[in-house]
C-alpha atoms as a PDB file:
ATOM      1  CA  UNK A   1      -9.288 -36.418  20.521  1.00  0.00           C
ATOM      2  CA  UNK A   2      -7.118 -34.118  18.238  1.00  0.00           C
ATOM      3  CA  UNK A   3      -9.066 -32.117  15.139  1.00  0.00           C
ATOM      4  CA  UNK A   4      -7.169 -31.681  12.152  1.00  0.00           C
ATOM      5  CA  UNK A   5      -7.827 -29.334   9.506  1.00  0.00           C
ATOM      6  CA  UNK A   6      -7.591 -30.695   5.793  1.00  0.00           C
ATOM      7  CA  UNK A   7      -6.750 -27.439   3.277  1.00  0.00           C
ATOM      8  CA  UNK A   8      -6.268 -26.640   0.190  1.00  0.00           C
ATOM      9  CA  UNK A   9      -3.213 -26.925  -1.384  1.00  0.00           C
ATOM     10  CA  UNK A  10      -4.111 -24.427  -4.568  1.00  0.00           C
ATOM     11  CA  UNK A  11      -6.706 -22.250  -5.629  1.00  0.00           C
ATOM     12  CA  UNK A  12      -9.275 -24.048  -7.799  1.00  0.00           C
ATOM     13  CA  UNK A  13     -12.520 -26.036  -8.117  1.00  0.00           C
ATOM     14  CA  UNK A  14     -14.220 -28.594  -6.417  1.00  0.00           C
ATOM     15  CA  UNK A  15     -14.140 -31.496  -8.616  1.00  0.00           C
ATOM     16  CA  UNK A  16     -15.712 -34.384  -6.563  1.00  0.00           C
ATOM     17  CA  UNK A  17     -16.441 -35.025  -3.182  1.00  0.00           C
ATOM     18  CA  UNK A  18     -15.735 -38.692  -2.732  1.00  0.00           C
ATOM     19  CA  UNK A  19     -16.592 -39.216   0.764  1.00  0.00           C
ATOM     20  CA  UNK A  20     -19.189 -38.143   3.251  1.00  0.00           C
ATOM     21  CA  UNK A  21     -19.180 -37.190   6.932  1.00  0.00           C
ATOM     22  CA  UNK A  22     -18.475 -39.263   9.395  1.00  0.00           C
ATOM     23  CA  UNK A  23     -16.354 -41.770   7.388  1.00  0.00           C
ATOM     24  CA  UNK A  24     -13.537 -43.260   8.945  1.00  0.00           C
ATOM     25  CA  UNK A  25     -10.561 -42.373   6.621  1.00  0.00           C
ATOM     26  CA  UNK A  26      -6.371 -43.515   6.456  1.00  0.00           C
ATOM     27  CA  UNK A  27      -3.533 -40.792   6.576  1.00  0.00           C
ATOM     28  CA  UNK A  28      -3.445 -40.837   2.632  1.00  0.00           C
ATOM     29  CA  UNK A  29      -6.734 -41.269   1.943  1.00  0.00           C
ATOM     30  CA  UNK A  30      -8.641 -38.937  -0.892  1.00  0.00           C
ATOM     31  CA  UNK A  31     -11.165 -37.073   0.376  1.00  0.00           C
ATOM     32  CA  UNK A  32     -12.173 -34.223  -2.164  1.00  0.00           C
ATOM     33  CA  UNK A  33     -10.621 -33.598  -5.939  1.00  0.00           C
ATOM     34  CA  UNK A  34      -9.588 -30.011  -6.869  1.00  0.00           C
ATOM     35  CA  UNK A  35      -9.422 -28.592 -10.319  1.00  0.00           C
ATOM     36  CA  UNK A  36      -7.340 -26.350 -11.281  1.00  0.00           C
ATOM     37  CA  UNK A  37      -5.705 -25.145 -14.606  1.00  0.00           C
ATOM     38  CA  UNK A  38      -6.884 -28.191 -16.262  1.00  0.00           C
ATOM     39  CA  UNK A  39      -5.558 -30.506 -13.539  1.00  0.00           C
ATOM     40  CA  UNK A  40      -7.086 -32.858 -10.856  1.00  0.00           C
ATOM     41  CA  UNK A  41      -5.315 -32.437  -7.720  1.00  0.00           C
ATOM     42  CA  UNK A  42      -6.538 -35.018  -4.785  1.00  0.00           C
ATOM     43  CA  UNK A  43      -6.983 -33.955  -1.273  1.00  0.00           C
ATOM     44  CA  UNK A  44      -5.403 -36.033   0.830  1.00  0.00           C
ATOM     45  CA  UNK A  45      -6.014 -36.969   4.826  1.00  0.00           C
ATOM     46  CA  UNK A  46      -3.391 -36.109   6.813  1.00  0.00           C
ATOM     47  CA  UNK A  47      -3.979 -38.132   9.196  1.00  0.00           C
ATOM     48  CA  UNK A  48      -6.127 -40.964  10.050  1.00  0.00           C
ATOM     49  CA  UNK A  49      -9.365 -40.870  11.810  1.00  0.00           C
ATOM     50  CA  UNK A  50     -13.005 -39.951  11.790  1.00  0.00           C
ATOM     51  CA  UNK A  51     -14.408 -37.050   8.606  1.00  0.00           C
ATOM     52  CA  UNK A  52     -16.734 -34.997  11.016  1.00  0.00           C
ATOM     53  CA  UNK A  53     -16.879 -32.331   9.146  1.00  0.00           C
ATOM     54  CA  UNK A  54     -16.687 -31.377   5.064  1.00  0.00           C
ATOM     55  CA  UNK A  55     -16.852 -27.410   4.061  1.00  0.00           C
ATOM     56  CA  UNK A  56     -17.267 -28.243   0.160  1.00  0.00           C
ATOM     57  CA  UNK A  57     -19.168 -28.443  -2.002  1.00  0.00           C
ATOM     58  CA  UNK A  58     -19.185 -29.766  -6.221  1.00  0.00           C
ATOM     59  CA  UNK A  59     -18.550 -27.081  -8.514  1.00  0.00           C
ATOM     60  CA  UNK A  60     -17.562 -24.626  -5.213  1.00  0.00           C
ATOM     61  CA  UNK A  61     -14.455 -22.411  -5.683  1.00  0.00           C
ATOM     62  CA  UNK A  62     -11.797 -22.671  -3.188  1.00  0.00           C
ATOM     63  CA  UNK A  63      -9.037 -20.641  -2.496  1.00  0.00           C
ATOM     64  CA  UNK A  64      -5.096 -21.900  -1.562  1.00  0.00           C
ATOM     65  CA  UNK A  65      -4.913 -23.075   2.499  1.00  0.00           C
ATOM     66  CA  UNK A  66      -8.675 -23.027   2.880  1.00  0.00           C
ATOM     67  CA  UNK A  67     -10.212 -25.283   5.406  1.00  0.00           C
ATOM     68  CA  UNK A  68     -12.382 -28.057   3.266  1.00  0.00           C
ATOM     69  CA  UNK A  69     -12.739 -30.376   5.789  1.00  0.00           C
ATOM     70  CA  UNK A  70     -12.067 -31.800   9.440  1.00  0.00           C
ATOM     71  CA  UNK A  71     -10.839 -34.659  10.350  1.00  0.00           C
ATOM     72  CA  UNK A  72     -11.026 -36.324  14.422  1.00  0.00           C
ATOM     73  CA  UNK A  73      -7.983 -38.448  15.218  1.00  0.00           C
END
């Protein structure tokens, strides 16, 4: 079994976490929303698998290419 990191793509706020560890999730699926500059930005799964691990939090401040969560393929 593989671990894949999912990161940020900008720096910004968590928005919503939609799911919770240990979910099974799709390559495409949204996992966390981002705000930033007035924007939602969805987090994406890269690939498909098992969500053993989320590193966020609402309302948390994130910074561009930081880990938010880890996904199992």
């Amino acid at each position: 079994m593989a671990k894949h990191d999912v990161e940020s793509e900008v720096t910004g706020n968590v928005w919503k976490v939609l799911l919770e560890t240990g979910a099974t999730v799709a390559a495409g699926d949204v996992i966390i929303i981002l705000e930033s500059m007035k924007m939602e930005i969805p987090v994406e799964a890269p690939v498909a698998g098992k969500l053993i691990d989320i590193m966020v939090a609402p309302e948390e401040q994130v910074e561009e290419d930081q880990v938010l969560a880890v996904i199992e393929s």
